[in-house]
C-alpha atoms as a PDB file:
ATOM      1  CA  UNK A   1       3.450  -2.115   8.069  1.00  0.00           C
ATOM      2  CA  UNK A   2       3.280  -4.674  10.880  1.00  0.00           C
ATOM      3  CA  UNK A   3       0.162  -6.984   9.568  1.00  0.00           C
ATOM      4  CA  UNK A   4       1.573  -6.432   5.890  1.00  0.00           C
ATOM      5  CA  UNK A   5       5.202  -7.850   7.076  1.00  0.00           C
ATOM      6  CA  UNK A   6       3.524 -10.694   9.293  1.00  0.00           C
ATOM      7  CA  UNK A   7       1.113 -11.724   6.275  1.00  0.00           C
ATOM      8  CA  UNK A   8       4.326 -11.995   4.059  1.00  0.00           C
ATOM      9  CA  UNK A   9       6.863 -13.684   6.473  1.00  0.00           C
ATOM     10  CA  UNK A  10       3.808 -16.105   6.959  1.00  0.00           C
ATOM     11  CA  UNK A  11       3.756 -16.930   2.942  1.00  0.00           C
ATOM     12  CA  UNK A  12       8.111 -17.092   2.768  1.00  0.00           C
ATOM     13  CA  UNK A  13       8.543 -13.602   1.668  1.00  0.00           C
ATOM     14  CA  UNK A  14      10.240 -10.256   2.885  1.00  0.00           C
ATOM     15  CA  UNK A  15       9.174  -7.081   2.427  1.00  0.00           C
ATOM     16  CA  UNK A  16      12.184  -4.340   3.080  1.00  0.00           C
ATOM     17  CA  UNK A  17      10.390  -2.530   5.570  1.00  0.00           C
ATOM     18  CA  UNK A  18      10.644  -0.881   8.326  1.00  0.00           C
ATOM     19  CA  UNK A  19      10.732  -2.362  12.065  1.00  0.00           C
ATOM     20  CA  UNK A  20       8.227  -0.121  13.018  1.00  0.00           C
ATOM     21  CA  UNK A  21       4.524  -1.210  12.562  1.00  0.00           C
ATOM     22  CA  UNK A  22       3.197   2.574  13.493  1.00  0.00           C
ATOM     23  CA  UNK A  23       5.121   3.580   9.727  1.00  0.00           C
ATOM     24  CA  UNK A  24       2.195   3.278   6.737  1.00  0.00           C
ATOM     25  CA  UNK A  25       3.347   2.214   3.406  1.00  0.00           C
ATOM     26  CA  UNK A  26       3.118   5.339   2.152  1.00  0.00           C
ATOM     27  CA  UNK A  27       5.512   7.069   4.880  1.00  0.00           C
ATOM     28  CA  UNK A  28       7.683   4.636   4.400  1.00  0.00           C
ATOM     29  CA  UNK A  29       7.955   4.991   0.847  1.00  0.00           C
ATOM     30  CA  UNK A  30       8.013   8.380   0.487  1.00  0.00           C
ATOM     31  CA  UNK A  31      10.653   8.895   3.496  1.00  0.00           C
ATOM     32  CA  UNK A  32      13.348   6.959   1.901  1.00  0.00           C
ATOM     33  CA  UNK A  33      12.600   3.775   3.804  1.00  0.00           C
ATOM     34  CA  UNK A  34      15.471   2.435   5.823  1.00  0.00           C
ATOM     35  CA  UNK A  35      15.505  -1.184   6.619  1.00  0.00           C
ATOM     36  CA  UNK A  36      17.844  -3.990   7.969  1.00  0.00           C
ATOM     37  CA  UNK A  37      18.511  -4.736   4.675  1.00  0.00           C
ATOM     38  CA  UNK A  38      19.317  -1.259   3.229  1.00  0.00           C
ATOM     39  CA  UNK A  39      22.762  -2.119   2.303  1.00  0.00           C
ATOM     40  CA  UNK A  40      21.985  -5.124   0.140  1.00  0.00           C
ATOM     41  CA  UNK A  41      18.844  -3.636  -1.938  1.00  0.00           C
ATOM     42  CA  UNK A  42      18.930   0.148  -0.886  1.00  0.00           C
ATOM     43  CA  UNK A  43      16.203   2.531  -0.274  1.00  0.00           C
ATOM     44  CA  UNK A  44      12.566   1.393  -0.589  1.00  0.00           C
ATOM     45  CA  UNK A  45      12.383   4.418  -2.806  1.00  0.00           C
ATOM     46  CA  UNK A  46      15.122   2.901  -5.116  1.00  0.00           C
ATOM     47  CA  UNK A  47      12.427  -0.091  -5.817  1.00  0.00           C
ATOM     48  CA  UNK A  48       9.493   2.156  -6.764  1.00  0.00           C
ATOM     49  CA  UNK A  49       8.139   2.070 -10.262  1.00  0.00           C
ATOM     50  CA  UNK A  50       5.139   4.154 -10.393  1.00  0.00           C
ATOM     51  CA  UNK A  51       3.060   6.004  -8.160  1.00  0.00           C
ATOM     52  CA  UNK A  52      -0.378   6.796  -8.255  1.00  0.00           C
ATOM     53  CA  UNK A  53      -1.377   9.340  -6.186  1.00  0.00           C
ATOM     54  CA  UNK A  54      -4.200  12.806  -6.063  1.00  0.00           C
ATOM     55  CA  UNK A  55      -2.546  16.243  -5.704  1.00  0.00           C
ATOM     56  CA  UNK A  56      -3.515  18.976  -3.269  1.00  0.00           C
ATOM     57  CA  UNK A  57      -5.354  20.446  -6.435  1.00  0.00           C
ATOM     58  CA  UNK A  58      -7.616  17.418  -5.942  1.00  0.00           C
ATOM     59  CA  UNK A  59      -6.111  15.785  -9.737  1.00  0.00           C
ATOM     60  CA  UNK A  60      -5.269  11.890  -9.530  1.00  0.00           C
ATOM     61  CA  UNK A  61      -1.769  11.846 -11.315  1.00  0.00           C
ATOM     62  CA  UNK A  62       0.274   8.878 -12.081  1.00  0.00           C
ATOM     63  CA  UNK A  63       3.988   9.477 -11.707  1.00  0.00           C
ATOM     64  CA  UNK A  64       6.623   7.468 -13.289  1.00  0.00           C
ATOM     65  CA  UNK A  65       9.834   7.743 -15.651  1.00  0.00           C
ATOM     66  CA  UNK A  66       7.900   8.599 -18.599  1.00  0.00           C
ATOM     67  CA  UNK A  67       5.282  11.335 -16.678  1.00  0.00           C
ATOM     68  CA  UNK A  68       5.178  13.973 -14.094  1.00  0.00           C
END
């Protein structure tokens, strides 16, 4: 998360993150993901519209509102 929130604070942009850069994307996603701003745009979770992603059966599923 550290070189993705440097790249985007270098272009003007914010990503609601975490503060720490050992966290990947996907932990932080899929743990809720706290940041400083949590209380003005909520959970990373709460921003998610689609995840693609392969099961422990080894199937690639997409998982949105309208499947899985």
């Amino acid at each position: 998360m550290g070189d993705l929130n440097l790249a985007a604070s270098q272009e003007g942009f914010y990503i609601l993150s975490t503060g720490a850069s050992t966290v990947s994307v996907g932990g932080y996603l899929t743990g809720g993901g706290h940041s400083a701003l949590i209380s003005t745009f909520g959970l990373a979770t709460d921003a998610v519209l689609e995840f693609e992603i392969v099961s422990p059966t080894g199937e690639f599923l997409t998982l949105n509102e309208c499947q899985n």
